[in-house]
C-alpha atoms as a PDB file:
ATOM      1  CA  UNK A   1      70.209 106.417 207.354  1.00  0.00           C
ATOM      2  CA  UNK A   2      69.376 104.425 204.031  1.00  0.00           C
ATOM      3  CA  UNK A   3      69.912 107.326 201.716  1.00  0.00           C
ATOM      4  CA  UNK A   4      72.909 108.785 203.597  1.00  0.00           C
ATOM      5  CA  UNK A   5      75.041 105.443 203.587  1.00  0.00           C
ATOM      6  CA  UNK A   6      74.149 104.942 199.715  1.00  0.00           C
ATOM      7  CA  UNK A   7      75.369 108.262 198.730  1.00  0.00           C
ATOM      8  CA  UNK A   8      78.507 107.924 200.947  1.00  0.00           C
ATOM      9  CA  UNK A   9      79.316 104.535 199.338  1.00  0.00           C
ATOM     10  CA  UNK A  10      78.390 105.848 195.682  1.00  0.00           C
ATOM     11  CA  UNK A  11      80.522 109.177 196.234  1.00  0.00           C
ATOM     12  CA  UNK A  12      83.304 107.698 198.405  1.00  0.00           C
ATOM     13  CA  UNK A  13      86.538 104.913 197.364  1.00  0.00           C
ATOM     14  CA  UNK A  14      87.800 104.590 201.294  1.00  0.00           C
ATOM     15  CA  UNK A  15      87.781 100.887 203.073  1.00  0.00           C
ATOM     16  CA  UNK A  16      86.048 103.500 205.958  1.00  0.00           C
ATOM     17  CA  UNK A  17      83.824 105.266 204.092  1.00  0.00           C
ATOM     18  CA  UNK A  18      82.152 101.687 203.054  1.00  0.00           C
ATOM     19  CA  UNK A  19      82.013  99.983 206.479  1.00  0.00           C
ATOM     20  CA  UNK A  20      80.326 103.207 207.852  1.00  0.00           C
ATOM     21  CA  UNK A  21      77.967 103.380 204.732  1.00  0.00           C
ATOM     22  CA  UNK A  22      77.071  99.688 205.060  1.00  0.00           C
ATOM     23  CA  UNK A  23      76.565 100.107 209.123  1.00  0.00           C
ATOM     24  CA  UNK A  24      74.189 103.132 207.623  1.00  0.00           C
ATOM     25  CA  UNK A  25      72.402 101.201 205.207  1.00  0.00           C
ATOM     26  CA  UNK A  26      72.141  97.899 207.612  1.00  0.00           C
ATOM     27  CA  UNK A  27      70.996 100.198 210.609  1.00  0.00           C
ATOM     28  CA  UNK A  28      68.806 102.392 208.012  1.00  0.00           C
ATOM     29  CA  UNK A  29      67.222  98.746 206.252  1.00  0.00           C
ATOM     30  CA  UNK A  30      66.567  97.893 209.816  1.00  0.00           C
ATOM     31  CA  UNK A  31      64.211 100.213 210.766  1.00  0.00           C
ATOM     32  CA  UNK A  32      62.505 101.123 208.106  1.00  0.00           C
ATOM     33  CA  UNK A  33      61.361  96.930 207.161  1.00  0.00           C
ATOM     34  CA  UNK A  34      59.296  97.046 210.283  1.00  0.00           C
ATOM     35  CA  UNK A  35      57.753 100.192 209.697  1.00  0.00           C
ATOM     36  CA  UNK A  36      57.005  99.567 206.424  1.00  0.00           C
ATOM     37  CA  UNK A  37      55.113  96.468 207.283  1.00  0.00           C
ATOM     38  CA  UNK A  38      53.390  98.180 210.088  1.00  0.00           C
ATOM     39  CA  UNK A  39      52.373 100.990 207.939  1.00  0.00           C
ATOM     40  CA  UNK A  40      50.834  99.188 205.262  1.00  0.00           C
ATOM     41  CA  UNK A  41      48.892  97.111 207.941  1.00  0.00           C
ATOM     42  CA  UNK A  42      47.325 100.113 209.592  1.00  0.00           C
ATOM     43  CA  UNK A  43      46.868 101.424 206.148  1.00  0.00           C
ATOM     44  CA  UNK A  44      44.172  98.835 204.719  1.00  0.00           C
ATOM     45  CA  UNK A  45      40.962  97.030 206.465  1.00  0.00           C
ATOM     46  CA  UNK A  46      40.910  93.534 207.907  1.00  0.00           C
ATOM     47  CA  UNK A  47      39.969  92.127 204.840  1.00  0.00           C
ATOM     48  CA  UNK A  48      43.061  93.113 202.716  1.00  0.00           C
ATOM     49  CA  UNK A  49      45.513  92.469 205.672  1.00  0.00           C
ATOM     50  CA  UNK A  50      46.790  89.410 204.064  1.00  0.00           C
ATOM     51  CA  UNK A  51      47.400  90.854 200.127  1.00  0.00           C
ATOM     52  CA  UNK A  52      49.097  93.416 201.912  1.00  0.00           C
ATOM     53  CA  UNK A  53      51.378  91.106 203.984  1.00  0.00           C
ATOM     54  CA  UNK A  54      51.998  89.507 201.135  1.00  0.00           C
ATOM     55  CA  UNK A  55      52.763  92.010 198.540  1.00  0.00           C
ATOM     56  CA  UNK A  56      55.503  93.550 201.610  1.00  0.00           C
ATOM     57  CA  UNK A  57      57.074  90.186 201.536  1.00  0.00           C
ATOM     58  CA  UNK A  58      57.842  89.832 198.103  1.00  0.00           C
ATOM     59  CA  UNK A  59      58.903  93.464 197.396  1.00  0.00           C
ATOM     60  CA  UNK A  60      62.368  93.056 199.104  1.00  0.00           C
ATOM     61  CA  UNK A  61      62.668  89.130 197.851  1.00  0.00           C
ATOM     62  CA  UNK A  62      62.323  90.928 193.914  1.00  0.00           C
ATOM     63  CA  UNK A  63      64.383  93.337 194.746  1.00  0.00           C
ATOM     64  CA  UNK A  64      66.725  90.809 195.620  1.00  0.00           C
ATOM     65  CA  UNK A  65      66.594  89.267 192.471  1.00  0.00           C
ATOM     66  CA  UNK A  66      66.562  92.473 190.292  1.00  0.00           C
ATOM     67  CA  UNK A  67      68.829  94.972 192.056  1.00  0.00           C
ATOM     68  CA  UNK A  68      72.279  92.571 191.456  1.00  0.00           C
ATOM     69  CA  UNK A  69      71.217  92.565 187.898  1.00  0.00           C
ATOM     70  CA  UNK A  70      70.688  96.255 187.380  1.00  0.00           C
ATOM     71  CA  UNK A  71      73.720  97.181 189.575  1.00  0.00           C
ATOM     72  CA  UNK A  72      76.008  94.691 187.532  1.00  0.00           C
ATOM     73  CA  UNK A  73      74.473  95.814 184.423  1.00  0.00           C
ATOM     74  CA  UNK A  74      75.312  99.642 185.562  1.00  0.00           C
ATOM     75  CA  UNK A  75      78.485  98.486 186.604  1.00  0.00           C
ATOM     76  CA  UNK A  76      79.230  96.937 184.086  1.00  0.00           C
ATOM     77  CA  UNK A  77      79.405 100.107 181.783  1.00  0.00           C
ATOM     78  CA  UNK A  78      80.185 103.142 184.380  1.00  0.00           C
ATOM     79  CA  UNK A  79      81.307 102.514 187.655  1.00  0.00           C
ATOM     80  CA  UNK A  80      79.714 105.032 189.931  1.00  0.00           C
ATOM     81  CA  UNK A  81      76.259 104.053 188.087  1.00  0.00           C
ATOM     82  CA  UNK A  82      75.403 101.106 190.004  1.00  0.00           C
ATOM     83  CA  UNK A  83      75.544 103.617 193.091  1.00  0.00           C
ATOM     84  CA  UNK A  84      74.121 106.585 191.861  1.00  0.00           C
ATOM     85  CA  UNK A  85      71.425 104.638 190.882  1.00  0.00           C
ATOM     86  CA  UNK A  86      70.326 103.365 193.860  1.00  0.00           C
ATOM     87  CA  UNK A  87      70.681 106.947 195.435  1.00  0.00           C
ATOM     88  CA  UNK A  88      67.744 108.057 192.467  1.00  0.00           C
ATOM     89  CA  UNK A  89      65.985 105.141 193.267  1.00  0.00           C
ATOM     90  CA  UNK A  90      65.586 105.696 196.827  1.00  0.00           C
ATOM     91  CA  UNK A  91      65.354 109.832 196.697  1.00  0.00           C
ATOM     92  CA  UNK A  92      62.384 108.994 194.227  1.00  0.00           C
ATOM     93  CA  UNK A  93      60.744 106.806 196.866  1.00  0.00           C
ATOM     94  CA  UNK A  94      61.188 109.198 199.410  1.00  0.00           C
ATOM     95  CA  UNK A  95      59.795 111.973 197.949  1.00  0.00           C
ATOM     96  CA  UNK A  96      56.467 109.767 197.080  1.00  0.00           C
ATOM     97  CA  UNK A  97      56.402 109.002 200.779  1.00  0.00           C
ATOM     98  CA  UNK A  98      56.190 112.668 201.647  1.00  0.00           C
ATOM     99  CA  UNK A  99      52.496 112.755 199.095  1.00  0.00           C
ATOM    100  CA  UNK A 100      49.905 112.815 201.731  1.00  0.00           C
ATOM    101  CA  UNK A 101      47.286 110.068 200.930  1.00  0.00           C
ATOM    102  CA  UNK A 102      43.848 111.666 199.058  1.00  0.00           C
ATOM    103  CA  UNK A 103      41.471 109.384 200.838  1.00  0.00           C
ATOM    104  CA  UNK A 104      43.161 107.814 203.789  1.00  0.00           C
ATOM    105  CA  UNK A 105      41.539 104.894 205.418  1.00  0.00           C
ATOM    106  CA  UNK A 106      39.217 105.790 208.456  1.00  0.00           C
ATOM    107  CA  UNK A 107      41.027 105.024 211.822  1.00  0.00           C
ATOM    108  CA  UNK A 108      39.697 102.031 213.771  1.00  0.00           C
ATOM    109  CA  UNK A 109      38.637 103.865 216.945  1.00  0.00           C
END
């Protein structure tokens, strides 16, 4: 839902197209903040459950901070950049989510 909402507010100039792209990217942030945190939990041993809780907090807070600055900045010079930027952004994420992990952590059974 993340991905399609970006690209229909990058590629689209209608009031409608960007209220259903930010429902999209609202509905699409929602779900995937918990499962990111959950994932990267389940993904590391007790002992590291609290750099990893921390390192999920402050990866949305920088991207706070930096993704206004690069947008504007994109903006600033073409337009559709700041958009189509964040589409590339998030495709490239996505397809290093879809890498299998080479030594997963053994499951707690």
């Amino acid at each position: 839902m993340l991905l399609v909402g970006t690209v229909i507010i990058s590629a689209l100039d209608s009031w409608e197209a960007v209220l259903t792209s930010m429902v999209l990217i609202g509905a699409g942030l929602g779900l995937l903040m918990p499962a990111v945190a959950a994932g990267a939990s389940l993904a590391v041993g007790p002992k590291e459950q609290g750099g990893v809780s921390g390192l999920v907090s402050a990866c949305p807070a920088a991207g706070f901070v930096l993704g206004p600055i690069s947008g504007g900045f994109l903006y600033q010079y073409y337009q559709p950049a700041a958009g189509w930027g964040a589409v590339v952004i998030l495709l490239i994420v996505f397809v290093a989510t879809l890498k299998p992990l080479r030594n997963p952590a053994p499951s707690a059974a």
